[in-house]
N, C-alpha and C. Protein backbone atom coordinates (compact mmCIF):
# COMPACT_ATOMS: atom_id res chain seq x y z
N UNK A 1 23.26 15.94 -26.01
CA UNK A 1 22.49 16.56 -24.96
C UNK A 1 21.31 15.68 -24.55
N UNK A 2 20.31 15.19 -25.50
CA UNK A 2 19.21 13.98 -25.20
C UNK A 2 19.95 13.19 -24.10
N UNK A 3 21.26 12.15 -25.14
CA UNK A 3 21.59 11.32 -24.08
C UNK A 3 22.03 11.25 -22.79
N UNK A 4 22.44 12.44 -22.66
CA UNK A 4 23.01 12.87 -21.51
C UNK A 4 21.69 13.13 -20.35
N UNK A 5 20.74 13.65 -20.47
CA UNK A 5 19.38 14.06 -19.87
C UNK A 5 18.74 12.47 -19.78
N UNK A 6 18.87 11.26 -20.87
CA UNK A 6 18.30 10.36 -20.21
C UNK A 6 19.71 9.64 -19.84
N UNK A 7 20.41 9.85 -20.12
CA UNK A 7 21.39 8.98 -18.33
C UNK A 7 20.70 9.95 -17.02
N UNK A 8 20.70 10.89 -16.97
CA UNK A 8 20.79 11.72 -15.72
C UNK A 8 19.42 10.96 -15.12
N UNK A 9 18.42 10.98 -15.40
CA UNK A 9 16.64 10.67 -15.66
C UNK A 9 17.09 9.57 -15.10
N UNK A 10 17.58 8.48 -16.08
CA UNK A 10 17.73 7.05 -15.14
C UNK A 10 19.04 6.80 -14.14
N UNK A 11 19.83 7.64 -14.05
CA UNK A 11 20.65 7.33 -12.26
C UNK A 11 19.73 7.61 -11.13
N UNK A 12 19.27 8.69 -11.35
CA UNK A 12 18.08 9.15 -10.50
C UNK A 12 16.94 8.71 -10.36
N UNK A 13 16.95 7.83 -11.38
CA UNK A 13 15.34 6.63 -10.95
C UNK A 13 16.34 5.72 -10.41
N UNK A 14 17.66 5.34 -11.03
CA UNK A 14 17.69 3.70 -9.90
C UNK A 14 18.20 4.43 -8.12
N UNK A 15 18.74 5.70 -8.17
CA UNK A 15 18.86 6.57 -6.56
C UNK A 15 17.57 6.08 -5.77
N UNK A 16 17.00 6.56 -6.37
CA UNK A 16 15.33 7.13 -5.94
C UNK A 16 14.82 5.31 -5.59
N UNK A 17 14.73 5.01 -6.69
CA UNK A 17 14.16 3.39 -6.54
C UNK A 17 15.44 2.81 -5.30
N UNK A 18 16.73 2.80 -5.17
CA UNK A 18 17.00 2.08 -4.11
C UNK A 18 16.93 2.72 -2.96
N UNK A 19 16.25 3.87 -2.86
CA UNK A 19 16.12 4.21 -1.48
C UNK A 19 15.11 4.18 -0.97
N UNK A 20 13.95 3.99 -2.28
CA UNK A 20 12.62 3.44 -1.70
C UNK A 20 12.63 1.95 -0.72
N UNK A 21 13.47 1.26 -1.36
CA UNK A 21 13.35 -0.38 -2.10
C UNK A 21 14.18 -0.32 -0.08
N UNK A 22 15.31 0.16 0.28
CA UNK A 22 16.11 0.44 1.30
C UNK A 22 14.86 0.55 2.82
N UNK A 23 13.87 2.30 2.47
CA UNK A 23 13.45 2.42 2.73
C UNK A 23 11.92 1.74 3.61
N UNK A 24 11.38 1.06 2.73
CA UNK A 24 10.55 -0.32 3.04
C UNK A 24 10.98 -1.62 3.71
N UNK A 25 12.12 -1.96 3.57
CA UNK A 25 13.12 -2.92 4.19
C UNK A 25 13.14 -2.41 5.84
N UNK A 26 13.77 -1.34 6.06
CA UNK A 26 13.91 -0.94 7.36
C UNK A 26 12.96 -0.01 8.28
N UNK A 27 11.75 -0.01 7.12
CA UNK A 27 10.31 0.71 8.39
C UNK A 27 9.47 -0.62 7.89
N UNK A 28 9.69 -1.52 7.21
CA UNK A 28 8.68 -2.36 7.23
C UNK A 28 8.37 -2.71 8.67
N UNK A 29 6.55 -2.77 8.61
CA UNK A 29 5.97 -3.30 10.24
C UNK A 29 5.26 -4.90 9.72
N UNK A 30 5.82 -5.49 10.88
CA UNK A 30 5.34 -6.89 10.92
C UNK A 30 3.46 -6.97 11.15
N UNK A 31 3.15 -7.87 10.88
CA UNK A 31 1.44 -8.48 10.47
C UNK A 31 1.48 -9.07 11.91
N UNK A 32 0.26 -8.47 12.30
CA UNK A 32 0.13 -9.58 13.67
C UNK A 32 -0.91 -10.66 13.19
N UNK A 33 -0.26 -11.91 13.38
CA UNK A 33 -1.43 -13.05 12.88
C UNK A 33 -2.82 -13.08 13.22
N UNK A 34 -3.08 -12.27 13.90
CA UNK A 34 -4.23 -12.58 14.94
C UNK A 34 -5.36 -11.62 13.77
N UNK A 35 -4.87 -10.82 13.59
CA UNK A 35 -5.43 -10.25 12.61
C UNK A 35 -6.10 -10.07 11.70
N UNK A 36 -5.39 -11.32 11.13
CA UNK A 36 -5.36 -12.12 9.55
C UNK A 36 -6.66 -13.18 9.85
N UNK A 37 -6.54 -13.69 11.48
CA UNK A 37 -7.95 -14.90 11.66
C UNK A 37 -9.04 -13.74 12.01
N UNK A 38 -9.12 -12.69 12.45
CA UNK A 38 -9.93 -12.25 12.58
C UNK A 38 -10.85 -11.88 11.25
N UNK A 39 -9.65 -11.20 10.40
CA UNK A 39 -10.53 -10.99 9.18
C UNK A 39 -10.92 -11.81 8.05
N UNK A 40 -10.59 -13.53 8.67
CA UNK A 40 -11.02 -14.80 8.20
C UNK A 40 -12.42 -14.72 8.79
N UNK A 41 -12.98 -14.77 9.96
CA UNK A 41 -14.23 -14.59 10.28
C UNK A 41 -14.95 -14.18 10.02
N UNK A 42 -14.48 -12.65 9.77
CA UNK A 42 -15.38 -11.39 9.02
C UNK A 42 -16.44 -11.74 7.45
N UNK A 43 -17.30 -10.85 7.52
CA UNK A 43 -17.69 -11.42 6.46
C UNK A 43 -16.97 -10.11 5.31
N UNK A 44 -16.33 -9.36 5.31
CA UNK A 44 -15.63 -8.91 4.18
C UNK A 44 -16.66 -8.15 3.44
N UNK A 45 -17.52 -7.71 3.64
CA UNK A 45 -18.29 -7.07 2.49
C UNK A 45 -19.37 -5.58 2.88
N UNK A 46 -19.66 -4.61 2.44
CA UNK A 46 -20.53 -3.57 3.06
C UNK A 46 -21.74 -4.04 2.17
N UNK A 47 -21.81 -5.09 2.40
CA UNK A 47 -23.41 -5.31 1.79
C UNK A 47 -24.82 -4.70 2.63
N UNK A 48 -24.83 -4.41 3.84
CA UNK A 48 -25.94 -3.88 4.19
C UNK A 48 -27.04 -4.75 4.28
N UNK A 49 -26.47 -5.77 4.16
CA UNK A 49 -27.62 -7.67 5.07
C UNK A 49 -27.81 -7.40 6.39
N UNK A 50 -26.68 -6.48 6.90
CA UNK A 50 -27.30 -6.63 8.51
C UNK A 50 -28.92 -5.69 8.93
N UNK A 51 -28.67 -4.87 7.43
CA UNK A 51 -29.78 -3.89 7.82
C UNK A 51 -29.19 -2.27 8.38
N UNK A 52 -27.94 -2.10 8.44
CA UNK A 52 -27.34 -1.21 9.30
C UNK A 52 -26.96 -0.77 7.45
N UNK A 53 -27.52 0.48 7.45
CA UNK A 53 -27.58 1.29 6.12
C UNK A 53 -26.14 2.78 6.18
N UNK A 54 -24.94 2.91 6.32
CA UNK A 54 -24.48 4.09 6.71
C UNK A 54 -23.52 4.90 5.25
N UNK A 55 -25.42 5.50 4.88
CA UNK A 55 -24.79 6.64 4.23
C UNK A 55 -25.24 7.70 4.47
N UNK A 56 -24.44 9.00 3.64
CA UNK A 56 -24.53 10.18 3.91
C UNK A 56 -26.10 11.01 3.76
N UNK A 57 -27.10 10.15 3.25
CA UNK A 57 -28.44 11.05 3.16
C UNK A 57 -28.79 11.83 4.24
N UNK A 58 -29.24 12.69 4.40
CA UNK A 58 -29.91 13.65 5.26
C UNK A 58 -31.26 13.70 4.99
């Protein structure tokens, strides 16, 4: 009975996993390059150097 419950457990993880794995393949969305230089420019960080403070205090 165990073994039987972990076959069942793992057909149904490799189901599950190839329809994820399927899934991502055919809605994957392409990167627009332009993107990628933009957020080369950026400075990447919420450090709050600009002076522009945005938190929730009231």
């Amino acid at each position: 009975m165990l073994l039987a419950s972990i076959i069942s457990l793992g057909v149904l993880g490799l189901i599950f996993g190839g329809g994820l794995a399927y899934a991502s393949r055919r809605f994957a969305v392409e990167v627009d390059p332009r993107i990628a230089e933009v957020e080369e420019v950026l400075p990447g960080a919420n450090c709050a150097a600009c002076g522009c403070v945005s938190d929730t205090r009231a």
